[in-house]
C-alpha atoms as a PDB file:
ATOM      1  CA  UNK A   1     100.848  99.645 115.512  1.00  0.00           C
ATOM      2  CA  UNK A   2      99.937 102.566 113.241  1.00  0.00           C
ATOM      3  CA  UNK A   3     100.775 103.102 109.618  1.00  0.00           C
ATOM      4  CA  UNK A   4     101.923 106.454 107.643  1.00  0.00           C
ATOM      5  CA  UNK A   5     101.193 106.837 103.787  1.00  0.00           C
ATOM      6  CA  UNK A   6     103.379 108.698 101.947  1.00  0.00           C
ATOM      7  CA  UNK A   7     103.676 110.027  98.099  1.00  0.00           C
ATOM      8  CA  UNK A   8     107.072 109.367  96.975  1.00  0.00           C
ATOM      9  CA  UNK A   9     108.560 110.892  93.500  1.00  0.00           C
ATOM     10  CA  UNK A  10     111.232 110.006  91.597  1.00  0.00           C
ATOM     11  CA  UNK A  11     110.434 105.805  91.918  1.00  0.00           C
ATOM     12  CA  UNK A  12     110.534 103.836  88.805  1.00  0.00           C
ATOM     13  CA  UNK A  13     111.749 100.615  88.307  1.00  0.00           C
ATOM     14  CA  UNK A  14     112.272  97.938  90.967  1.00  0.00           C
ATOM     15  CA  UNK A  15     116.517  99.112  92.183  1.00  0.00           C
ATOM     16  CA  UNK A  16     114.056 102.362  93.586  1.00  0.00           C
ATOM     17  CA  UNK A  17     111.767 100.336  95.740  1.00  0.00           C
ATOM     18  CA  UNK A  18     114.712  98.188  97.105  1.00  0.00           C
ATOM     19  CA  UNK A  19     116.410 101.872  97.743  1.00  0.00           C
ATOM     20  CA  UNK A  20     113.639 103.390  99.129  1.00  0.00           C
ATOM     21  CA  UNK A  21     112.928  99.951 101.372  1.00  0.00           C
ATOM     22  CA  UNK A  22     116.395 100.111 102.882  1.00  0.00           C
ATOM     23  CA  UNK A  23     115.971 103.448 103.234  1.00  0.00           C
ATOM     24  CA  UNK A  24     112.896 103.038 105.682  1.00  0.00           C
ATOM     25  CA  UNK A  25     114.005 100.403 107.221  1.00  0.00           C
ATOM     26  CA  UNK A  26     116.806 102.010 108.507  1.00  0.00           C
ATOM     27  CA  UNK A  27     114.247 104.341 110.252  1.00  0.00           C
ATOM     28  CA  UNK A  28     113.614 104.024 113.930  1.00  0.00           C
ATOM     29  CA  UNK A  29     109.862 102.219 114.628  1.00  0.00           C
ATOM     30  CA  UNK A  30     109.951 101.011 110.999  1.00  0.00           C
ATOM     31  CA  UNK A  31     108.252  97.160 111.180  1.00  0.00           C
ATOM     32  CA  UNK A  32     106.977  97.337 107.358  1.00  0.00           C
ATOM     33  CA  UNK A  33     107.366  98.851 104.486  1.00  0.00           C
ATOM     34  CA  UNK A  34     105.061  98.310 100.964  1.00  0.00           C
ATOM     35  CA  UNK A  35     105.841 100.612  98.231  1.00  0.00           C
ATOM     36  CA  UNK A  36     103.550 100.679  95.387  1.00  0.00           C
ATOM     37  CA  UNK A  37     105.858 101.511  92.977  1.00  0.00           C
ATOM     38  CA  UNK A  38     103.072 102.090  89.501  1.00  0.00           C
ATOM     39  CA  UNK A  39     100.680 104.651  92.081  1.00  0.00           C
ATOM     40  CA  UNK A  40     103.862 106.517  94.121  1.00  0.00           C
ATOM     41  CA  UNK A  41     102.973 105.746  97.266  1.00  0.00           C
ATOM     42  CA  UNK A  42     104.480 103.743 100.622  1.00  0.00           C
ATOM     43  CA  UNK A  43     102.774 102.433 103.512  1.00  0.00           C
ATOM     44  CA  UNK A  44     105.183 102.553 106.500  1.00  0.00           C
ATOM     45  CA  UNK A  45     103.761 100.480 109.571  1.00  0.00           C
ATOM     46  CA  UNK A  46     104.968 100.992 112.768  1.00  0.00           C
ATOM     47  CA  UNK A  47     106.112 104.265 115.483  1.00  0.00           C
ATOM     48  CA  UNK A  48     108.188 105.985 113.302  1.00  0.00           C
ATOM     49  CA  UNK A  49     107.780 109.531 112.914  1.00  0.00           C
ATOM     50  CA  UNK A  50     106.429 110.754 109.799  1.00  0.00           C
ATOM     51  CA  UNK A  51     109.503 113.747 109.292  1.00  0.00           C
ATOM     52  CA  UNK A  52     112.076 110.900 110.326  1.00  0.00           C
ATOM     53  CA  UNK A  53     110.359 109.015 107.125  1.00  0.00           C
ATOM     54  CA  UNK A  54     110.592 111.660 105.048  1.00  0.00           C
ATOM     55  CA  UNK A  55     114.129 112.944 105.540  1.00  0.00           C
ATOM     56  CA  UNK A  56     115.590 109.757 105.096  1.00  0.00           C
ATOM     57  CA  UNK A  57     113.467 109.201 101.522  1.00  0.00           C
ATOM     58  CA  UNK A  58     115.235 113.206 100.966  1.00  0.00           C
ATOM     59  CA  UNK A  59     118.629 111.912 101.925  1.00  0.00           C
ATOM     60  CA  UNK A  60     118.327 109.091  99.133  1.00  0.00           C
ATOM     61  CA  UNK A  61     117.283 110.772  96.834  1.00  0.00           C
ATOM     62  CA  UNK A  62     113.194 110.116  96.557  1.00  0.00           C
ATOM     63  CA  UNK A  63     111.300 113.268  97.924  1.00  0.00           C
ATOM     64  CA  UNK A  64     108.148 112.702  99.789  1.00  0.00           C
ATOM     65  CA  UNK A  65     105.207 113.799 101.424  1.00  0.00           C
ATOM     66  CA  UNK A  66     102.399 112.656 103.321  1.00  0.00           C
ATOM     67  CA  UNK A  67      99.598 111.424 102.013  1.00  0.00           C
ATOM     68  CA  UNK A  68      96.502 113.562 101.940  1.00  0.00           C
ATOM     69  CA  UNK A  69      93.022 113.331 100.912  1.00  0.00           C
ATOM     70  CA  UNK A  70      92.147 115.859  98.084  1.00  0.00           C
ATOM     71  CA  UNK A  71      88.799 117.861  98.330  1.00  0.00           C
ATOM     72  CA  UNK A  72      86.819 115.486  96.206  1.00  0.00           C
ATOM     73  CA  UNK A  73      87.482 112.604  98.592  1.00  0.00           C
ATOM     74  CA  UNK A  74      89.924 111.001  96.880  1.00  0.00           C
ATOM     75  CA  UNK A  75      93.616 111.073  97.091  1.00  0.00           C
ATOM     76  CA  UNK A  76      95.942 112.962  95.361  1.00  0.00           C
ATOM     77  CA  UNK A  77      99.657 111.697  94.154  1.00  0.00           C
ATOM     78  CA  UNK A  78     101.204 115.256  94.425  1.00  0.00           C
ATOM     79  CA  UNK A  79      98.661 117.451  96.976  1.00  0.00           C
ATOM     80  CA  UNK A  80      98.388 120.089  94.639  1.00  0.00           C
ATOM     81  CA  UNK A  81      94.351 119.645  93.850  1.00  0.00           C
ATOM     82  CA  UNK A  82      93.059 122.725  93.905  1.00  0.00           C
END
C-alpha cells in the first residue's frame, strides 16, 4: 500500500474534514484518509490515483495539490517557494 500527500485549501473547522473524508473515500483505492486540518494537508493511503484525489477534493469544493518538498528541504503548504 502506498500513500499520497496532498495540500488542501479552503479546510477549517471540523464539517470540512468530514467533507473532504467522504469525499476521498468515495475515491477508487482509497483505504485511509487523515486530514490534518491546523497544517492543510491529507494523507491518502492506498492505489488511488493522485488526479482521481484531486478532482474529487475540486468537485467539493477544497482545491488541492500534491505535496512537494520546497528547495530548502522542507515542505511547503502552497508550492510557491521560490
Amino acid at each position: 500500500m502506498s500513500s499520497i500527500e496532498l495540500n488542501v485549501r479552503e479546510m477549517s473547522c471540523s464539517s470540512c474534514v468530514k467533507h473532504v473524508t467522504e469525499a476521498l473515500t468515495a475515491v477508487a483505492g482509497v483505504n485511509a484518509v487523515d486530514v490534518d486540518l491546523d497544517g492543510g494537508r491529507v494523507k491518502v493511503s492506498g492505489q488511488a490515483d493522485s488526479q482521481a484525489l484531486i478532482s474529487a477534493l475540486d468537485a467539493a469544493g477544497y482545491p488541492a495539490a500534491i505535496a512537494s518538498a520546497a528547495h530548502d528541504g522542507h515542505t511547503t503548504c502552497c508550492g510557491g517557494c521560490h
